[in-house]
PDB file of N, CA and C in Angstrom:
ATOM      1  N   UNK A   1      33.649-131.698  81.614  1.00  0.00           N
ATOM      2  CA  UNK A   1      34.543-130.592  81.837  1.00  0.00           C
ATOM      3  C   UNK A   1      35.325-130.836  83.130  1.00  0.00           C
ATOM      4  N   UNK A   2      36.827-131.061  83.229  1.00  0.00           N
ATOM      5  CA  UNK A   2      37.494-130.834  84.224  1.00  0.00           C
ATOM      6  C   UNK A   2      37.074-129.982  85.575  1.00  0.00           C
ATOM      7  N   UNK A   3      37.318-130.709  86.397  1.00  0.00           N
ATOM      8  CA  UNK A   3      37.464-128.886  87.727  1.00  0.00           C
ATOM      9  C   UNK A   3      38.638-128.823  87.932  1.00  0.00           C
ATOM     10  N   UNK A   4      38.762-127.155  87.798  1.00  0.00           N
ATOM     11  CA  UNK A   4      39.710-126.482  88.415  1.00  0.00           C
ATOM     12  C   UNK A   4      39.881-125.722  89.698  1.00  0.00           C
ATOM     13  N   UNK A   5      41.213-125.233  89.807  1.00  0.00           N
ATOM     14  CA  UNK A   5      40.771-124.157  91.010  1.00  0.00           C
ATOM     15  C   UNK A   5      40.052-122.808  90.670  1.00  0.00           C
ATOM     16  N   UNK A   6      39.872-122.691  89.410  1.00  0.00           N
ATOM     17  CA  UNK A   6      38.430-121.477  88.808  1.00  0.00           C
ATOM     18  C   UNK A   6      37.025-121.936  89.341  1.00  0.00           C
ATOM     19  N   UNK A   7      37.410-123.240  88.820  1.00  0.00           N
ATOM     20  CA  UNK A   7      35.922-123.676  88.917  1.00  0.00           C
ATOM     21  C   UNK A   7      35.288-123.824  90.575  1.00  0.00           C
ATOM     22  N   UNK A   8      36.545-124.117  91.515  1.00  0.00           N
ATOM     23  CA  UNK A   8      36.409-124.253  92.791  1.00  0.00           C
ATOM     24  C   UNK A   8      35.916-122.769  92.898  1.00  0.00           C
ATOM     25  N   UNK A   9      36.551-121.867  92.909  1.00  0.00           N
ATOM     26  CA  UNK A   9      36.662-120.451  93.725  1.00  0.00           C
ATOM     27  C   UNK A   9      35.252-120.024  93.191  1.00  0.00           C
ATOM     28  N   UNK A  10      34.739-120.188  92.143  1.00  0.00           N
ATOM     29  CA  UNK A  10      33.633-119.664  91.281  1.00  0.00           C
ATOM     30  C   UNK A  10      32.351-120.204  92.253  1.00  0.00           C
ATOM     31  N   UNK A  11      32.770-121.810  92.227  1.00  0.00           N
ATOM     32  CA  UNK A  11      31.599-122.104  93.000  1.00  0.00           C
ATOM     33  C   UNK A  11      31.898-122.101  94.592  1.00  0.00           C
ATOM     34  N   UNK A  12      32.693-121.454  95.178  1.00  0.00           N
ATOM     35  CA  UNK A  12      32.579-120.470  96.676  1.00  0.00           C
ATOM     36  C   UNK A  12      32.229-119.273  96.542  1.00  0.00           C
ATOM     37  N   UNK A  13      32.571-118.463  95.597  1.00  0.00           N
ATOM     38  CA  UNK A  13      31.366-117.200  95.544  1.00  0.00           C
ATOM     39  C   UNK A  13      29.856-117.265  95.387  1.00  0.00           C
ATOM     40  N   UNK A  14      29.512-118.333  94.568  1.00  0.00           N
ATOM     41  CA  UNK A  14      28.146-118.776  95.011  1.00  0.00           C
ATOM     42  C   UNK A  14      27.279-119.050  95.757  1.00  0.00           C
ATOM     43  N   UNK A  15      28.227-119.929  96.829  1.00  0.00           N
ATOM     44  CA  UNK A  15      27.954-120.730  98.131  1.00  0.00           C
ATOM     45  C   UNK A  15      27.861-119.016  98.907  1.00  0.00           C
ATOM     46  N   UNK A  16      29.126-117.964  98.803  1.00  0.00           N
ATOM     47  CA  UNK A  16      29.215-117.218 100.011  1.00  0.00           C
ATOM     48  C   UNK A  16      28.519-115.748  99.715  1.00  0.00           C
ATOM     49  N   UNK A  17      27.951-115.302  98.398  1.00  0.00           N
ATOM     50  CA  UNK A  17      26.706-114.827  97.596  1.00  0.00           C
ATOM     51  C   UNK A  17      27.308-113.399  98.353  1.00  0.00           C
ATOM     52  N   UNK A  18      26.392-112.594  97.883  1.00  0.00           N
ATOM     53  CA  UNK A  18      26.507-110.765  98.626  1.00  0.00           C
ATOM     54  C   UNK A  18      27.593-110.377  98.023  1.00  0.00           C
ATOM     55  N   UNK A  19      28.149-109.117  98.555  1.00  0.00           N
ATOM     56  CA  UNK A  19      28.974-108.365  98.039  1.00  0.00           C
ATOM     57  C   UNK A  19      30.552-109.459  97.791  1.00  0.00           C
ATOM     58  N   UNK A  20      30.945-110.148  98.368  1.00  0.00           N
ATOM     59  CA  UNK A  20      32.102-110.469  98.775  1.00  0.00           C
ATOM     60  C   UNK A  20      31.722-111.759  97.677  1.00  0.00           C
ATOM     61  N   UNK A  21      30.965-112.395  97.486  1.00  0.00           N
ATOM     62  CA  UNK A  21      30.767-113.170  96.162  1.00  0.00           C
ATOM     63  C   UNK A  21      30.656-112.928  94.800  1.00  0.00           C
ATOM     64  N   UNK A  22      30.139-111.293  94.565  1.00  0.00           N
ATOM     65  CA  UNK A  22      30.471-110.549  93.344  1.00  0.00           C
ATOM     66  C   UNK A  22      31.993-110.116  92.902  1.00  0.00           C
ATOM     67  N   UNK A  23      32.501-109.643  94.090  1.00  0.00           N
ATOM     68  CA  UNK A  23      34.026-109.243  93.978  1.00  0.00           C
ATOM     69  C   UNK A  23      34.656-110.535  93.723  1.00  0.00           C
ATOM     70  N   UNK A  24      34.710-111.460  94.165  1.00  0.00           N
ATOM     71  CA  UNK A  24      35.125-112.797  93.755  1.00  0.00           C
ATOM     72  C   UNK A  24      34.973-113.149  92.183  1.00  0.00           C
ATOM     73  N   UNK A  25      33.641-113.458  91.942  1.00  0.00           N
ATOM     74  CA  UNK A  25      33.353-113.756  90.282  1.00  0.00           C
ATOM     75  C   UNK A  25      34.066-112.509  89.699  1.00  0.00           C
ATOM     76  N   UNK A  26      33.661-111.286  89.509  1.00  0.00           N
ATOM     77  CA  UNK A  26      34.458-109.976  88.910  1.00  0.00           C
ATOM     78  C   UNK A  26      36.140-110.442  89.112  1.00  0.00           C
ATOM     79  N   UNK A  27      36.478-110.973  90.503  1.00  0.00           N
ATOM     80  CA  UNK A  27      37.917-110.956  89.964  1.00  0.00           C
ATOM     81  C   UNK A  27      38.690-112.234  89.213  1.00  0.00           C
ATOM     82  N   UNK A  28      37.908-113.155  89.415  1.00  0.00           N
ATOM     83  CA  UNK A  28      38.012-113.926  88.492  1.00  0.00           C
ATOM     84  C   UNK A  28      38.209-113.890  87.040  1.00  0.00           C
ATOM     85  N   UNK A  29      37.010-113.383  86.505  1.00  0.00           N
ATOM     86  CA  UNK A  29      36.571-112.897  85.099  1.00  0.00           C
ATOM     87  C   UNK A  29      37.925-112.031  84.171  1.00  0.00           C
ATOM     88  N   UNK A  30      38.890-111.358  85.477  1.00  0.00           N
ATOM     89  CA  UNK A  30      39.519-110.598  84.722  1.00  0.00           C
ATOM     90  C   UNK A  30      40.885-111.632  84.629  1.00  0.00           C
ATOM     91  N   UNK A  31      41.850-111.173  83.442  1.00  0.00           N
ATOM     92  CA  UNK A  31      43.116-111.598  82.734  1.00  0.00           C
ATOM     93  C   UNK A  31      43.796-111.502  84.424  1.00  0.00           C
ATOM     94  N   UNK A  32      44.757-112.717  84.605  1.00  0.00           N
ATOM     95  CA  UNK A  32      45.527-112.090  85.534  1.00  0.00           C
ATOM     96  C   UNK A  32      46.935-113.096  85.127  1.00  0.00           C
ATOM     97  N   UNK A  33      48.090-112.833  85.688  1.00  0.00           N
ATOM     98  CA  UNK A  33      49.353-113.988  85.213  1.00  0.00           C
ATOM     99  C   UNK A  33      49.308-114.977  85.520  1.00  0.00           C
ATOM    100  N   UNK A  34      48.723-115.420  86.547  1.00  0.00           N
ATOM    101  CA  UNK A  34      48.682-117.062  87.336  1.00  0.00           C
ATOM    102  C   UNK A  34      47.178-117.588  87.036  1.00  0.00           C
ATOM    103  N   UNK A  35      46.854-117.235  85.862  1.00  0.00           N
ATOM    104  CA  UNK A  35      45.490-117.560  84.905  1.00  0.00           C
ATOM    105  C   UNK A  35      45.570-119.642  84.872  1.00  0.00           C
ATOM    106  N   UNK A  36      46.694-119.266  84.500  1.00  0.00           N
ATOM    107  CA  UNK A  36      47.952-121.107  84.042  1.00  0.00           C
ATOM    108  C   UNK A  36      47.752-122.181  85.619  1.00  0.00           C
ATOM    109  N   UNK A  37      47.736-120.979  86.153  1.00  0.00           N
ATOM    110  CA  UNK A  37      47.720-121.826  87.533  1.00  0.00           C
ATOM    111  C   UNK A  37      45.861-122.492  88.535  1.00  0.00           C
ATOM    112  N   UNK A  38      44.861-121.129  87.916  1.00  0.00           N
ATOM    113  CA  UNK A  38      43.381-121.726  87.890  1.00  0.00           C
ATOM    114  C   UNK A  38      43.087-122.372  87.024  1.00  0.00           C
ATOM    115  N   UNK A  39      43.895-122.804  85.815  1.00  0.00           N
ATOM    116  CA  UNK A  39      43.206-123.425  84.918  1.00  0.00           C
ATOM    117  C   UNK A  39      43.509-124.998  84.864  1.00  0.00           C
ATOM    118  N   UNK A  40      44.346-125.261  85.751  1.00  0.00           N
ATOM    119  CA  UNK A  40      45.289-126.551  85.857  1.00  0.00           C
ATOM    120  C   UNK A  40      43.869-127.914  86.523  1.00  0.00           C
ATOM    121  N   UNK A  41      43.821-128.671  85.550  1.00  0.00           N
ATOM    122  CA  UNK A  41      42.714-129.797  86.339  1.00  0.00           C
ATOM    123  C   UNK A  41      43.123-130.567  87.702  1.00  0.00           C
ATOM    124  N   UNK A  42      41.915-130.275  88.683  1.00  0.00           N
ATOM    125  CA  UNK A  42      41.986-131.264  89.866  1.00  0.00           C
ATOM    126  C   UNK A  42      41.506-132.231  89.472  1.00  0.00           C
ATOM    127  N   UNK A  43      41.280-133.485  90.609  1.00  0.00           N
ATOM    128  CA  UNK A  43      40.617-134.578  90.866  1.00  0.00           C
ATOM    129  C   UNK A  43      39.594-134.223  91.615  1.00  0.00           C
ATOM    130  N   UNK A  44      38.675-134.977  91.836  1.00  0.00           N
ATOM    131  CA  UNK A  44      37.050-134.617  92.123  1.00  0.00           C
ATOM    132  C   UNK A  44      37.015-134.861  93.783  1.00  0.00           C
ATOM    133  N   UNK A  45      38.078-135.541  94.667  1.00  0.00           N
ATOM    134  CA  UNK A  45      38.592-135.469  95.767  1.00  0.00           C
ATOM    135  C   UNK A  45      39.024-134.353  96.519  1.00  0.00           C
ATOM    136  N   UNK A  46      39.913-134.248  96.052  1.00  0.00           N
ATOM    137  CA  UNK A  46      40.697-132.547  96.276  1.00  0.00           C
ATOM    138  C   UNK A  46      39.940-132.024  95.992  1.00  0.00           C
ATOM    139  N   UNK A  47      38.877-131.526  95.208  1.00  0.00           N
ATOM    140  CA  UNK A  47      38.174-130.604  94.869  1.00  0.00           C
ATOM    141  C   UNK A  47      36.617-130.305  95.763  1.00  0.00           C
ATOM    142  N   UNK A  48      36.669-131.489  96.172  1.00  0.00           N
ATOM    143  CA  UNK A  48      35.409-131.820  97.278  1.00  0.00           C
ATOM    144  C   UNK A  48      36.030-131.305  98.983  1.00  0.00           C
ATOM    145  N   UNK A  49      37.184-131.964  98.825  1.00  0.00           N
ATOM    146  CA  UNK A  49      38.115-131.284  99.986  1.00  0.00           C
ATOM    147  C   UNK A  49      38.096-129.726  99.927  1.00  0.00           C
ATOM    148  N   UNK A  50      38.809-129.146  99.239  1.00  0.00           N
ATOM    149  CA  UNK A  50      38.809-128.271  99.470  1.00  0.00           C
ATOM    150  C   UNK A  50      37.806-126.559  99.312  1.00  0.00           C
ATOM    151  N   UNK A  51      36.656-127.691  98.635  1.00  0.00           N
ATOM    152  CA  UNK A  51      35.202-126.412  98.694  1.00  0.00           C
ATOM    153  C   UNK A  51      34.993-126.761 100.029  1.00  0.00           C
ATOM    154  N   UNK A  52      34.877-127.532 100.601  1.00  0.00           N
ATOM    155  CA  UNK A  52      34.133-127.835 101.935  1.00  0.00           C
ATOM    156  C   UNK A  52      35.185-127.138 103.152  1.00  0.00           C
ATOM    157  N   UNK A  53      36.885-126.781 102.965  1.00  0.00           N
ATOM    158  CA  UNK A  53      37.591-126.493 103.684  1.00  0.00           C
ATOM    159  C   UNK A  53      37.516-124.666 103.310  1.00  0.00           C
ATOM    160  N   UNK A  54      37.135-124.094 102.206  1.00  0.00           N
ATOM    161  CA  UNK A  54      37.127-123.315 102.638  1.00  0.00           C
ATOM    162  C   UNK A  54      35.590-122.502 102.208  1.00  0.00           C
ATOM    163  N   UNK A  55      35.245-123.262 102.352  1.00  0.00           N
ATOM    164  CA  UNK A  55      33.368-122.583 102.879  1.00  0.00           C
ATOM    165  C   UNK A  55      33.125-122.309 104.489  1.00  0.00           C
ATOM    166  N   UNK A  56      34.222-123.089 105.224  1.00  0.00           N
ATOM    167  CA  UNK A  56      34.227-122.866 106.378  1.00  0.00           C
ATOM    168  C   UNK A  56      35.097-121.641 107.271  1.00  0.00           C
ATOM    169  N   UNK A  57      36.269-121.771 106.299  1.00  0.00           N
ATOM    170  CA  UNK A  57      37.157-121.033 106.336  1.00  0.00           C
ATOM    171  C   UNK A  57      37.054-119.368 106.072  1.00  0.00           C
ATOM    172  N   UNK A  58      36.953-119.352 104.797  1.00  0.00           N
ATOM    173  CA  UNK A  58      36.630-118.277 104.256  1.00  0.00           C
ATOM    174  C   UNK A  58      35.797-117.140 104.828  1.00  0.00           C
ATOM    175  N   UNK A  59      34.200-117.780 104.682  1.00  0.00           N
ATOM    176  CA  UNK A  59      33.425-116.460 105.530  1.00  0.00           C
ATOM    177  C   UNK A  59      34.016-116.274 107.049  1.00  0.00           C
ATOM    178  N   UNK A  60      34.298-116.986 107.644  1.00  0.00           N
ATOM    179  CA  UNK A  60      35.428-116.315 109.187  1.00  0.00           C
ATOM    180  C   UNK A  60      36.417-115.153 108.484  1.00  0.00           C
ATOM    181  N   UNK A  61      37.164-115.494 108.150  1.00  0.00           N
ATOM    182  CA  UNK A  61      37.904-114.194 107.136  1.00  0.00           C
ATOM    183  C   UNK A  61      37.400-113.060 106.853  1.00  0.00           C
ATOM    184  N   UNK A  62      36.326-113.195 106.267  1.00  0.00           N
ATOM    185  CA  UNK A  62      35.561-112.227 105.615  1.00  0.00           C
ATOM    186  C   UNK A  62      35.087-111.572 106.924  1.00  0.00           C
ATOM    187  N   UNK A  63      34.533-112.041 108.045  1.00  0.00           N
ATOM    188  CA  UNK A  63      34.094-111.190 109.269  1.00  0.00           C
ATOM    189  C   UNK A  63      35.288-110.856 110.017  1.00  0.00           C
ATOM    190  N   UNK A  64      36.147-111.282 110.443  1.00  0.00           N
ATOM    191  CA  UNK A  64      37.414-110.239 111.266  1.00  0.00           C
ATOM    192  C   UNK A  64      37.837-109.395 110.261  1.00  0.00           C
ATOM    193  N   UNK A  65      37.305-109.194 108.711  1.00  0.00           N
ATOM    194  CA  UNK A  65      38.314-108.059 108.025  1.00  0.00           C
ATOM    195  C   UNK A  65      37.405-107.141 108.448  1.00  0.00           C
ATOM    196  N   UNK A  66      37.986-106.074 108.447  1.00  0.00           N
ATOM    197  CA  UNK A  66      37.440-104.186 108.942  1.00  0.00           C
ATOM    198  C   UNK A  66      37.881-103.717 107.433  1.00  0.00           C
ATOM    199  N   UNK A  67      36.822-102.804 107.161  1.00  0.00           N
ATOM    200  CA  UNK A  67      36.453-101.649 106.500  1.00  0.00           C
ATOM    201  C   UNK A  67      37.919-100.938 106.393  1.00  0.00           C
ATOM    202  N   UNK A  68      38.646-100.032 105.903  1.00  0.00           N
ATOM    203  CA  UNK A  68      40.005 -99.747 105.801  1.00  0.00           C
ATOM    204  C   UNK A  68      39.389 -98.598 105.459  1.00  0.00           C
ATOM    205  N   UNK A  69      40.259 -97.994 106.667  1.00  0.00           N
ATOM    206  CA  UNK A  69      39.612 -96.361 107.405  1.00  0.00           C
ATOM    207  C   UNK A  69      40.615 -95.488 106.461  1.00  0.00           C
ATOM    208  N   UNK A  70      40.023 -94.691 105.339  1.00  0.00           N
ATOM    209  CA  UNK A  70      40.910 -93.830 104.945  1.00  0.00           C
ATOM    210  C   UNK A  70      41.339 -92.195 105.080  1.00  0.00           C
ATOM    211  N   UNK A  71      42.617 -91.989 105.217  1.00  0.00           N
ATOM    212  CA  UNK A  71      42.532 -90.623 105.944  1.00  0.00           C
ATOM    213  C   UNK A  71      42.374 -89.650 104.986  1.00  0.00           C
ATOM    214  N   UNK A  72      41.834 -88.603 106.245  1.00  0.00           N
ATOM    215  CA  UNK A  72      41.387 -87.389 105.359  1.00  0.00           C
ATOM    216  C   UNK A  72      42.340 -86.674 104.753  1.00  0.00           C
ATOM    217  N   UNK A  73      41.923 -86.020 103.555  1.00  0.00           N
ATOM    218  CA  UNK A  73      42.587 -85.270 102.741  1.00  0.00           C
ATOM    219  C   UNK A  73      43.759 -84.186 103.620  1.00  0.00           C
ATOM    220  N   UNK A  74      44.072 -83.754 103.472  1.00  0.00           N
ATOM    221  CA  UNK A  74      45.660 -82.920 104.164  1.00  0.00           C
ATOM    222  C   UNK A  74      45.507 -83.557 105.508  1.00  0.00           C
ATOM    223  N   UNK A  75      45.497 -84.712 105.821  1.00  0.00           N
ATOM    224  CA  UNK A  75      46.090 -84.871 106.876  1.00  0.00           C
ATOM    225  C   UNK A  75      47.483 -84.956 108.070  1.00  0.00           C
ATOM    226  N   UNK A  76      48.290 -85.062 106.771  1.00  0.00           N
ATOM    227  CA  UNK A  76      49.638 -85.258 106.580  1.00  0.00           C
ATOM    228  C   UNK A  76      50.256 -84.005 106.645  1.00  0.00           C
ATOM    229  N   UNK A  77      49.600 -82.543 106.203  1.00  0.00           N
ATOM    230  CA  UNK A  77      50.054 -81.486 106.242  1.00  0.00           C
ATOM    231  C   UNK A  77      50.155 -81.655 104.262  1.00  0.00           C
ATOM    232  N   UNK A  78      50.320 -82.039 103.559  1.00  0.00           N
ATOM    233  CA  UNK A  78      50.200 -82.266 101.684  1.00  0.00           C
ATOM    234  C   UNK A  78      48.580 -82.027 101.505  1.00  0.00           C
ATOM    235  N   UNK A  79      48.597 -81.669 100.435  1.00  0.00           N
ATOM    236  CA  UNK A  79      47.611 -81.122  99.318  1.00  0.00           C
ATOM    237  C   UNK A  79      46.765 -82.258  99.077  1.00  0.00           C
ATOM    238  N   UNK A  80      46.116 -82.729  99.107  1.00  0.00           N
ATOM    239  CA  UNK A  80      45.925 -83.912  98.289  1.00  0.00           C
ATOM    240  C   UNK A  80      45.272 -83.666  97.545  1.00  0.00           C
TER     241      UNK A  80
END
């Protein structure tokens, strides 16, 4: 079986497991338009490259993102 960039991203949610590795596989799993574009075969180079570039990468990301503070209902002075 070819690798792709599915197959890459699939196996970095593995590697990076917990919540942020479920949301990954789940968003995977679903239909999206650039489906054409994860499904396209790498070489086993590039593909070694770039799990290893962003296993490093990635969870840093994942720790400077913040929680997204949402405001309270009529805050605005509207109904919500």
């Amino acid at each position: 079986m070819p690798k792709t960039k599915r197959t890459l991203l699939s196996a970095l949610a593995d590697r990076i497991g917990g919540g942020h590795g479920r949301r990954m596989r789940a968003a995977l799993s679903r239909i999206a338009p650039f489906d054409d574009l994860l499904d396209r075969p790498m070489d086993d180079a590039a593909y070694d490259s770039e799990l290893k570039r962003l296993e490093t990468d990635l969870p840093k990301a994942f720790a400077t993102m913040k929680p997204r503070e949402w405001e309270r209902p009529g805050s605005w002075g509207l109904a919500n």
